[in-house]
C-alpha atoms as a PDB file:
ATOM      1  CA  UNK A   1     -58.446  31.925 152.681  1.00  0.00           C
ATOM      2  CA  UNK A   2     -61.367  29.547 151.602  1.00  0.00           C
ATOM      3  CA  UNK A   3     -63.248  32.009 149.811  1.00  0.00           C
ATOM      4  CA  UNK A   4     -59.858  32.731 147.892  1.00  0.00           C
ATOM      5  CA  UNK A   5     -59.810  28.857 147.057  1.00  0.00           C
ATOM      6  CA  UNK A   6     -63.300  29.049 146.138  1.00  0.00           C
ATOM      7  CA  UNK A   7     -63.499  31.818 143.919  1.00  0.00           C
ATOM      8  CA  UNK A   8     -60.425  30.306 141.957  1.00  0.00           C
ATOM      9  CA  UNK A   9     -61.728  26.810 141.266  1.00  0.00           C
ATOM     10  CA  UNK A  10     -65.479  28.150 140.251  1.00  0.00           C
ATOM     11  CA  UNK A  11     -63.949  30.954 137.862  1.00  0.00           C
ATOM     12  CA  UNK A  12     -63.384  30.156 134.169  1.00  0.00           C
ATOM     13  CA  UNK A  13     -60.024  30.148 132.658  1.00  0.00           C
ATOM     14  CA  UNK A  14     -58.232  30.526 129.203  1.00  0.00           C
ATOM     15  CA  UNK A  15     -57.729  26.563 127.294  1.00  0.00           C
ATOM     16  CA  UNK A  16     -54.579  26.455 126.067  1.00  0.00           C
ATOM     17  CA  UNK A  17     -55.481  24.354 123.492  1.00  0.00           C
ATOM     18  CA  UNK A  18     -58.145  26.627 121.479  1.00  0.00           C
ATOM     19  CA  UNK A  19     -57.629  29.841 123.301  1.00  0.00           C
ATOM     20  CA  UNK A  20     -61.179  30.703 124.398  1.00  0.00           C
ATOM     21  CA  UNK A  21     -62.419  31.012 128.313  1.00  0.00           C
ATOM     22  CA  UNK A  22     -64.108  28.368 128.375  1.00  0.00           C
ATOM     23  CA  UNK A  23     -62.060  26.118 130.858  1.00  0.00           C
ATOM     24  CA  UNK A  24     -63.809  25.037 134.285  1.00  0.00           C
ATOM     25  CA  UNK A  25     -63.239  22.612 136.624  1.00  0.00           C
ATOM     26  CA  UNK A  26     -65.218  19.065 136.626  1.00  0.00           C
ATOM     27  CA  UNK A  27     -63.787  17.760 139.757  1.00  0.00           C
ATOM     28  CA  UNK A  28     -60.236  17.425 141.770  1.00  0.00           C
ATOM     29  CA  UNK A  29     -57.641  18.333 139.162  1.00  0.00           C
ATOM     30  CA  UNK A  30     -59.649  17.318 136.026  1.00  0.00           C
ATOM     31  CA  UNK A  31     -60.269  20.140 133.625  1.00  0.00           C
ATOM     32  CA  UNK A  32     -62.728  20.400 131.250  1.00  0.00           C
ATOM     33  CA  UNK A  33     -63.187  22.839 127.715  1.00  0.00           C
ATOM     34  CA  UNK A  34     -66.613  23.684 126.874  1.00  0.00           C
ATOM     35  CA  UNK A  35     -65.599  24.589 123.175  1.00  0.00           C
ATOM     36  CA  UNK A  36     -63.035  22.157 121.993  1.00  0.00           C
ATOM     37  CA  UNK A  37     -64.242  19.690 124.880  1.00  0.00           C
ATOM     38  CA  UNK A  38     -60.849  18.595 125.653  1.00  0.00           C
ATOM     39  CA  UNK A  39     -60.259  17.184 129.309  1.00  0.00           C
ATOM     40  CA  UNK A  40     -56.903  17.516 130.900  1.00  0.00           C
ATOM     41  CA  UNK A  41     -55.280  17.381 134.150  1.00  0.00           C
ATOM     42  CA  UNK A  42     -54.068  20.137 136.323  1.00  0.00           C
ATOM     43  CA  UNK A  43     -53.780  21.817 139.539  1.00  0.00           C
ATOM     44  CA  UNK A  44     -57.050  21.297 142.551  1.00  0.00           C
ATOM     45  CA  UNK A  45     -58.490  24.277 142.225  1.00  0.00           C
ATOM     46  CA  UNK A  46     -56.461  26.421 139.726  1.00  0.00           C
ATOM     47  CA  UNK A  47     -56.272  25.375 136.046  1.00  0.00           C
ATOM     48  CA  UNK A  48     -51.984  25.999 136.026  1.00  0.00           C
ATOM     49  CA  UNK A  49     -49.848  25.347 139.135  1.00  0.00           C
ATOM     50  CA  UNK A  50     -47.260  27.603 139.731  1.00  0.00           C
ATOM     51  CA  UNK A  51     -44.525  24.268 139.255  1.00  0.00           C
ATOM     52  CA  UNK A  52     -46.193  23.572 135.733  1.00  0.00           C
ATOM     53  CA  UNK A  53     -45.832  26.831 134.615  1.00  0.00           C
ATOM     54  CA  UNK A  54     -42.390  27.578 135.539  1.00  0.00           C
ATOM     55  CA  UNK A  55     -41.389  24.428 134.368  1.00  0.00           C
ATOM     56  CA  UNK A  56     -42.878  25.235 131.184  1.00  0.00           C
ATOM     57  CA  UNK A  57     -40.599  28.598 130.866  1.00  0.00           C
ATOM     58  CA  UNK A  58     -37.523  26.835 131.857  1.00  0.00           C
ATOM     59  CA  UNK A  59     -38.251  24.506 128.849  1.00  0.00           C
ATOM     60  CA  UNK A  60     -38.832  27.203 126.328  1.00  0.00           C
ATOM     61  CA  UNK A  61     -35.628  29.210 127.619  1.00  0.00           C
ATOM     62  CA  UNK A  62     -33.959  25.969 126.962  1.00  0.00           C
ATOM     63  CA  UNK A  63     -35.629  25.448 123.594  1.00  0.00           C
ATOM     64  CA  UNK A  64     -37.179  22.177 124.308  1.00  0.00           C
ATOM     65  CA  UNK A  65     -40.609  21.519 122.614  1.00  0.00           C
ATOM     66  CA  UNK A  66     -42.880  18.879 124.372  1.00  0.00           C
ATOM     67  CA  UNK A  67     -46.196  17.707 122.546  1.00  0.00           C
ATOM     68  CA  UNK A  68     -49.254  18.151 123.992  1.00  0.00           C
ATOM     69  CA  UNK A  69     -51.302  15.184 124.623  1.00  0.00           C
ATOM     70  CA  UNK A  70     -55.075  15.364 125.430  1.00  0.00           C
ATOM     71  CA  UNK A  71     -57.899  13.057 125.816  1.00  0.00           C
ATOM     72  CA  UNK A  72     -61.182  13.898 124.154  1.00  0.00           C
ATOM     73  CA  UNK A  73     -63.982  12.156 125.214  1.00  0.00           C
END
């Protein structure tokens, strides 16, 4: 179980904002791109939770279209 947890939050994931791998983890939650160095928030050791992302299908079944905000530092 922990080495599940830990291979997750070390591993590299797609940004959804430029498309490239280059998403790891800076700390609890916080997300950070290494190419478009954008910072979001997310899940503790995965980049999507399994909430956000079926919340995000609902909304596109329903047709609703929410902005994506981002800080960049």
């Amino acid at each position: 179980m922990v080495k599940k947890i830990e291979i997750s939050q070390h591993a590299k994931y797609t940004c959804s904002f430029c498309g490239k791998t280059k998403m790891k983890r800076r700390a609890m939650g916080i997300w950070h791109c290494g190419s478009c160095m954008n910072i979001v928030a997310g899940g503790a050791w995965t980049y999507n939770t399994t909430s956000a992302v079926s919340q995000v299908c609902n909304q596109k079944a329903e047709g609703i279209e929410r902005p994506v905000e981002s800080s960049t530092i």
